[in-house]
PDB file of N, CA and C in Angstrom:
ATOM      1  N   UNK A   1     160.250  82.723 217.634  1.00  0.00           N
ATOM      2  CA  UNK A   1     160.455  81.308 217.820  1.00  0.00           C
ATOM      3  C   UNK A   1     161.159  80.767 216.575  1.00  0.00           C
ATOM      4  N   UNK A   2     161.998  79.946 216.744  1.00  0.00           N
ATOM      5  CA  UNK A   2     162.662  79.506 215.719  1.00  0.00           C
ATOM      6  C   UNK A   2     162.276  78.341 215.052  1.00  0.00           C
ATOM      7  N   UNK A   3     162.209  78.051 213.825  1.00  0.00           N
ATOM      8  CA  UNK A   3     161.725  76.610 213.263  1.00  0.00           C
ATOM      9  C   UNK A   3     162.915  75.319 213.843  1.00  0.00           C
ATOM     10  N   UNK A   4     162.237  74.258 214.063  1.00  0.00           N
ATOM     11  CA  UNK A   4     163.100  73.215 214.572  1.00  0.00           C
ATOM     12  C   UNK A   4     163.829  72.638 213.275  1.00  0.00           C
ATOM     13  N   UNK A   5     165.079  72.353 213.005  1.00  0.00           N
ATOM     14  CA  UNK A   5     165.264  71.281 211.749  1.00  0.00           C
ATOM     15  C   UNK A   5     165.126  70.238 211.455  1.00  0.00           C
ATOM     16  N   UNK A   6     163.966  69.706 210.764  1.00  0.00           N
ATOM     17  CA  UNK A   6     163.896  68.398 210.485  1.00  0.00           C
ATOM     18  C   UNK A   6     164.039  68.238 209.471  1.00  0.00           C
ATOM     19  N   UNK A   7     165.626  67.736 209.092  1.00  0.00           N
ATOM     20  CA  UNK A   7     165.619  66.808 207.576  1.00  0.00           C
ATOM     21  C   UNK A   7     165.547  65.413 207.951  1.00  0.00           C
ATOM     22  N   UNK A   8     164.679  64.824 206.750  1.00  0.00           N
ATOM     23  CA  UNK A   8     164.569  63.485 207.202  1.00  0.00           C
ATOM     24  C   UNK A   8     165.054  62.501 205.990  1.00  0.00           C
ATOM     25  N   UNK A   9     166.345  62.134 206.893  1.00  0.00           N
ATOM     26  CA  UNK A   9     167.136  61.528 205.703  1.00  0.00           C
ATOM     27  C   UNK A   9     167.289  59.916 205.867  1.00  0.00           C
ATOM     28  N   UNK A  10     167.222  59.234 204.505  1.00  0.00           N
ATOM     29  CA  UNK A  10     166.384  57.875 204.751  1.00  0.00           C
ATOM     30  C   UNK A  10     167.712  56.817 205.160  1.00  0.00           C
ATOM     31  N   UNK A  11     167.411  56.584 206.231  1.00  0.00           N
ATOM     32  CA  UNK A  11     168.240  55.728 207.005  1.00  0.00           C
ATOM     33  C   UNK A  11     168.763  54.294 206.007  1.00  0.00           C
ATOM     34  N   UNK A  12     168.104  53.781 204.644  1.00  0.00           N
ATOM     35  CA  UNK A  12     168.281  52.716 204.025  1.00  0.00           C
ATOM     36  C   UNK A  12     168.621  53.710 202.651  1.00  0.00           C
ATOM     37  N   UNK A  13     169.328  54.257 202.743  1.00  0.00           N
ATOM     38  CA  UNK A  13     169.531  55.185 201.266  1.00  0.00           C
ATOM     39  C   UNK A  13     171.015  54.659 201.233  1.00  0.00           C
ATOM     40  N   UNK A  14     171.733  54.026 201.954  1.00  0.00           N
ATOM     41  CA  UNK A  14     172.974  53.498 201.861  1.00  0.00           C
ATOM     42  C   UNK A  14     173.168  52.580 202.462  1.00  0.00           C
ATOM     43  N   UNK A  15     172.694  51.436 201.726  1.00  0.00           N
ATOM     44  CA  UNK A  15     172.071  49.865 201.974  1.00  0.00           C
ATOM     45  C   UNK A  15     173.011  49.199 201.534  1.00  0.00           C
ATOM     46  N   UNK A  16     173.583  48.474 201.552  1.00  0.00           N
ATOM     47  CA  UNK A  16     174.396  47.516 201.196  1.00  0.00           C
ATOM     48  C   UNK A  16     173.042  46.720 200.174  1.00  0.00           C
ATOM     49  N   UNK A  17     173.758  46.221 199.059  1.00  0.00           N
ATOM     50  CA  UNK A  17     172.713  45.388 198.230  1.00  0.00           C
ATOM     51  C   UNK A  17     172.522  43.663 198.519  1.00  0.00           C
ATOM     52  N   UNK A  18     173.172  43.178 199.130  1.00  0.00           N
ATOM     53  CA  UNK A  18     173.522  41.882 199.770  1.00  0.00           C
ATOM     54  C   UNK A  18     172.789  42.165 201.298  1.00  0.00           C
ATOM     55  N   UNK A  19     172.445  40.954 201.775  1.00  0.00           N
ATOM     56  CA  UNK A  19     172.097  41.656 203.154  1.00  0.00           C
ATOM     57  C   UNK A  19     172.908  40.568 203.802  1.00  0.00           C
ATOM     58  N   UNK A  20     173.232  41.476 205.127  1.00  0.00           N
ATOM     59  CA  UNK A  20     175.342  41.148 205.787  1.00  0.00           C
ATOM     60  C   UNK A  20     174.981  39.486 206.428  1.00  0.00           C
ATOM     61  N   UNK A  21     173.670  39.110 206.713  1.00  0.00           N
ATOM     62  CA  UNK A  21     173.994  37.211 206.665  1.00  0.00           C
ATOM     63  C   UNK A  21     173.402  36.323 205.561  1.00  0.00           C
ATOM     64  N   UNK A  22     174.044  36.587 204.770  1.00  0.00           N
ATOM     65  CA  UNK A  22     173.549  35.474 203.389  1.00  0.00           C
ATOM     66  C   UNK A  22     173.034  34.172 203.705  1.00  0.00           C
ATOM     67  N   UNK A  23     172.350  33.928 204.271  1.00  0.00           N
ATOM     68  CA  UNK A  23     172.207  32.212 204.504  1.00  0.00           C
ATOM     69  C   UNK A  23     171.297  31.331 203.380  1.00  0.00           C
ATOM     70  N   UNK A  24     172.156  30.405 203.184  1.00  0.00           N
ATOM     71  CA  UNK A  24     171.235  29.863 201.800  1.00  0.00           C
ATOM     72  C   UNK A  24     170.135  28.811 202.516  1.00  0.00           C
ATOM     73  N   UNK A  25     169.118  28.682 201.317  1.00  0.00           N
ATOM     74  CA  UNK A  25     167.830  27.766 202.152  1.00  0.00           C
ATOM     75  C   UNK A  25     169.126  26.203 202.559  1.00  0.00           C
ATOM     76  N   UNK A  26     169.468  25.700 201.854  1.00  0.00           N
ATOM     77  CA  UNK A  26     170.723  24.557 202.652  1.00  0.00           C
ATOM     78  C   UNK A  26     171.031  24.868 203.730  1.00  0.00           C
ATOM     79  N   UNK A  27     171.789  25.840 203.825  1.00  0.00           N
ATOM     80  CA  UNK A  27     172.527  26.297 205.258  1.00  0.00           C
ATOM     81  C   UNK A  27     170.771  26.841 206.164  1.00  0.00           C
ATOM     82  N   UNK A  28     170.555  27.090 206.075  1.00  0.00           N
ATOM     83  CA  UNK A  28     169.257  27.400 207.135  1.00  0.00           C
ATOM     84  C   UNK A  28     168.678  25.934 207.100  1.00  0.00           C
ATOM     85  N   UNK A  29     168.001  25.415 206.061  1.00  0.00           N
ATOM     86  CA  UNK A  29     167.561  24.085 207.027  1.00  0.00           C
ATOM     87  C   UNK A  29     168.572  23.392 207.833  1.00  0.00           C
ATOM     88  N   UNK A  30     170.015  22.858 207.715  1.00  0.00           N
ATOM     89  CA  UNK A  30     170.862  21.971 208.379  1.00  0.00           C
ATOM     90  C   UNK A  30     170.935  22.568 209.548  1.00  0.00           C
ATOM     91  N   UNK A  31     170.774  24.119 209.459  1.00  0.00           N
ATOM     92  CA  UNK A  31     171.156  24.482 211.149  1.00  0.00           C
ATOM     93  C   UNK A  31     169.523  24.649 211.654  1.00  0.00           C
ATOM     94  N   UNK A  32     168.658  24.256 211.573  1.00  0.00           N
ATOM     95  CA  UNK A  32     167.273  24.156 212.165  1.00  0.00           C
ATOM     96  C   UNK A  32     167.497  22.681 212.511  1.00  0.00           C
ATOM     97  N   UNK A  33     167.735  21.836 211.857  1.00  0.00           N
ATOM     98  CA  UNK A  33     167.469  20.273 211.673  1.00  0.00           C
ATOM     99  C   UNK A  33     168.724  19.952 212.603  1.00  0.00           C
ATOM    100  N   UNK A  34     170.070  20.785 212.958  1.00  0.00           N
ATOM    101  CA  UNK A  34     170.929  20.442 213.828  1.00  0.00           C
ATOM    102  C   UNK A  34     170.708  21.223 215.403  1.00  0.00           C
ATOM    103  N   UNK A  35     170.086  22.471 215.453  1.00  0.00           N
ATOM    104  CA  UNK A  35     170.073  23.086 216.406  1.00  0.00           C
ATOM    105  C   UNK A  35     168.672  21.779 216.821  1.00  0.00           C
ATOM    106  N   UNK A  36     167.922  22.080 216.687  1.00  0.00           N
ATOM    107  CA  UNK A  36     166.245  21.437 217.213  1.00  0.00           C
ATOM    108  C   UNK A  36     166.553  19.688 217.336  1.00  0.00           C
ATOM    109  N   UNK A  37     166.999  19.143 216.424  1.00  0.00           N
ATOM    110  CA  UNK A  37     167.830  17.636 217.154  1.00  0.00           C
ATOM    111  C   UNK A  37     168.390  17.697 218.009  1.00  0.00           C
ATOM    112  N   UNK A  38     169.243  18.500 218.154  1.00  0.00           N
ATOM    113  CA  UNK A  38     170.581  18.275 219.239  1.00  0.00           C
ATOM    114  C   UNK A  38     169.892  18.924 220.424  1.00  0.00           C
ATOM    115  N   UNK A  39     168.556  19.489 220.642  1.00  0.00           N
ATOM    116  CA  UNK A  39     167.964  19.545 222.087  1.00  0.00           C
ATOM    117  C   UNK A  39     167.179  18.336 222.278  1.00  0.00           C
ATOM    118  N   UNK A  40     166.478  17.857 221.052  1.00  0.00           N
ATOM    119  CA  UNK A  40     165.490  17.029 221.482  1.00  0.00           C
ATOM    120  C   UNK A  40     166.606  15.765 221.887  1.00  0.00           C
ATOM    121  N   UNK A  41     167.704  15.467 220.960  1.00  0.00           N
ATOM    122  CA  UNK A  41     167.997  14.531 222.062  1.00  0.00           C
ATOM    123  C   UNK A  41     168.389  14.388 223.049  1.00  0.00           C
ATOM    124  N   UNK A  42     169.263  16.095 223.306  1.00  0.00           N
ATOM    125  CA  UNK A  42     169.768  15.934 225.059  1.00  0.00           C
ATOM    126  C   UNK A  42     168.276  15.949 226.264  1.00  0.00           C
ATOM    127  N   UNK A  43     167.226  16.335 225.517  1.00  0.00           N
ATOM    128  CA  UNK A  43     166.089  16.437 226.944  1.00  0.00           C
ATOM    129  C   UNK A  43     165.835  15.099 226.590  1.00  0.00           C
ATOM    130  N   UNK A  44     165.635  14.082 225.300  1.00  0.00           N
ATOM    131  CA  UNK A  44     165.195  12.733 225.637  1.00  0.00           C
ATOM    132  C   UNK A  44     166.308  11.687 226.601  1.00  0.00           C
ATOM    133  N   UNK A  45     167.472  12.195 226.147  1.00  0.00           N
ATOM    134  CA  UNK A  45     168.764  11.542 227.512  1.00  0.00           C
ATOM    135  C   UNK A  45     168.422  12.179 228.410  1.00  0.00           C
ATOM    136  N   UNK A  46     167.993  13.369 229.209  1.00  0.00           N
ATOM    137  CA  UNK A  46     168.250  13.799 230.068  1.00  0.00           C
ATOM    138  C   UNK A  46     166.558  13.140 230.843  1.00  0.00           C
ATOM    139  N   UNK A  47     165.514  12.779 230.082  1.00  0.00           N
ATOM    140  CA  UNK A  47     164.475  12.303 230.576  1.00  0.00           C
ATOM    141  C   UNK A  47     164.281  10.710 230.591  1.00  0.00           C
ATOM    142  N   UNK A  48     165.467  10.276 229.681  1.00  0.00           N
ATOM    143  CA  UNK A  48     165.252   9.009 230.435  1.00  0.00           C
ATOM    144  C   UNK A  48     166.640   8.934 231.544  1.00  0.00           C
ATOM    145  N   UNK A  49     167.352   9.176 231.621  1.00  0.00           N
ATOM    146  CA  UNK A  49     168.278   9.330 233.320  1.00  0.00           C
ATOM    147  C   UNK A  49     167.661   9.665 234.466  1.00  0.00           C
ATOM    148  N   UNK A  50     166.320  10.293 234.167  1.00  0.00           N
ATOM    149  CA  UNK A  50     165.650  10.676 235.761  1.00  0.00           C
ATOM    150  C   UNK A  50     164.328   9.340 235.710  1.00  0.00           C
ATOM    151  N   UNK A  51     164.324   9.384 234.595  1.00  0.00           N
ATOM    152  CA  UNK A  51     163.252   7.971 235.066  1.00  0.00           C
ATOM    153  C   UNK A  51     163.792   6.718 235.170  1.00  0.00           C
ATOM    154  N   UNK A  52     165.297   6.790 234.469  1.00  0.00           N
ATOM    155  CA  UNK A  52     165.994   5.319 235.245  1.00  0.00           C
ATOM    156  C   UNK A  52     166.087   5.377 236.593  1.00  0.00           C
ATOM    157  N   UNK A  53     166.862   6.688 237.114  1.00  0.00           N
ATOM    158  CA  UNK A  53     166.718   7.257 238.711  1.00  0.00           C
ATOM    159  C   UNK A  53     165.642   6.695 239.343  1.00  0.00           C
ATOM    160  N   UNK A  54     164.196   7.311 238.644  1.00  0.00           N
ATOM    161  CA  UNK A  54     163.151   7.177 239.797  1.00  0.00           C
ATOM    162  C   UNK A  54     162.631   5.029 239.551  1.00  0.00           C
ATOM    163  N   UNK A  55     163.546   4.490 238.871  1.00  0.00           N
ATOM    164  CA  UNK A  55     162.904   3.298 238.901  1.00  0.00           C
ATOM    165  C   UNK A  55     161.976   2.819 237.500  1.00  0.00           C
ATOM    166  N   UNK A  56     161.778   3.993 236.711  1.00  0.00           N
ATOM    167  CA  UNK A  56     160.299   3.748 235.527  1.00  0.00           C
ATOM    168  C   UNK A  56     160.904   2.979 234.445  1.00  0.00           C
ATOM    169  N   UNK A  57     162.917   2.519 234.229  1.00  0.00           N
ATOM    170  CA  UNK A  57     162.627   2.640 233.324  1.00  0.00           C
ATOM    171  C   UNK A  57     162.194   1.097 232.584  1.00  0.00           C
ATOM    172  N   UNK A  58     161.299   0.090 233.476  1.00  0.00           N
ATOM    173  CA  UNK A  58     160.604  -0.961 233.147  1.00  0.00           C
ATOM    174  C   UNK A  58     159.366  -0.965 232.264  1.00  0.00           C
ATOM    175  N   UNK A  59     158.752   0.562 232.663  1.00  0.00           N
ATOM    176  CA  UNK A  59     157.776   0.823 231.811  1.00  0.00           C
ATOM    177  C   UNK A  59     158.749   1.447 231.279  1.00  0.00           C
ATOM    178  N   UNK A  60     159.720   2.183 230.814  1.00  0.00           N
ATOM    179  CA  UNK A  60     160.150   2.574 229.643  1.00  0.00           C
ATOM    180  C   UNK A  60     160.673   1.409 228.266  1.00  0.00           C
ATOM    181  N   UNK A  61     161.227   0.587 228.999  1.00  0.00           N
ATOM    182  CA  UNK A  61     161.836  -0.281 228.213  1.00  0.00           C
ATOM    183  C   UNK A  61     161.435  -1.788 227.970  1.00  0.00           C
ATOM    184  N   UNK A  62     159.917  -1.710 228.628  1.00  0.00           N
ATOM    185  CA  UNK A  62     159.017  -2.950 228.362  1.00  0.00           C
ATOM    186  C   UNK A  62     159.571  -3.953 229.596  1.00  0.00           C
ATOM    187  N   UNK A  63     158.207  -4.636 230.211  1.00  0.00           N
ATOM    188  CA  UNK A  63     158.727  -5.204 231.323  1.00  0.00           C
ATOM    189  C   UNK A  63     159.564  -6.955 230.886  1.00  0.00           C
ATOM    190  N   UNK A  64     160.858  -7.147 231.743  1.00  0.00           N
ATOM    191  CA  UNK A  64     161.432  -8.366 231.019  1.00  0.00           C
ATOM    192  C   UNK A  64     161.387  -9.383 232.053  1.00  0.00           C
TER     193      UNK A  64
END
C-alpha cells in the first residue's frame, strides 16, 4: 500500500499585507448611515402611499 501525500501547505503563507478592501471607519460608517437611510426612507414613502390609498392618512397626518 502506498502512503498518501499530504503536504500541508499554509494557504495564508502568501498574504498580501493590506487586506484587498481597505475601508476606513469614515467610509464604513457613511455607507451604513447611507445604505440603512435610504431603505428606511423608501419603506416610510412606500408606507405612507398605501395608507393614503387605503384612506388612513387622517390619522396619519392629524385630523383637520
Amino acid at each position: 500500500m502506498t502512503r498518501i501525500d499530504v503536504t500541508d501547505k499554509d494557504p495564508f503563507a502568501n498574504a498580501d499585507a493590506e487586506p484587498k478592501d481597505n475601508v476606513t471607519a469614515l467610509g464604513f460608517f457613511s455607507r451604513l448611515i447611507l445604505r440603512f437611510g435610504f431603505y428606511r426612507l423608501m419603506g416610510m414613502l412606500v408606507s405612507l402611499l398605501i395608507a393614503k390609498y387605503m384612506g388612513l392618512d387622517d390619522y396619519l397626518f392629524g385630523m383637520t
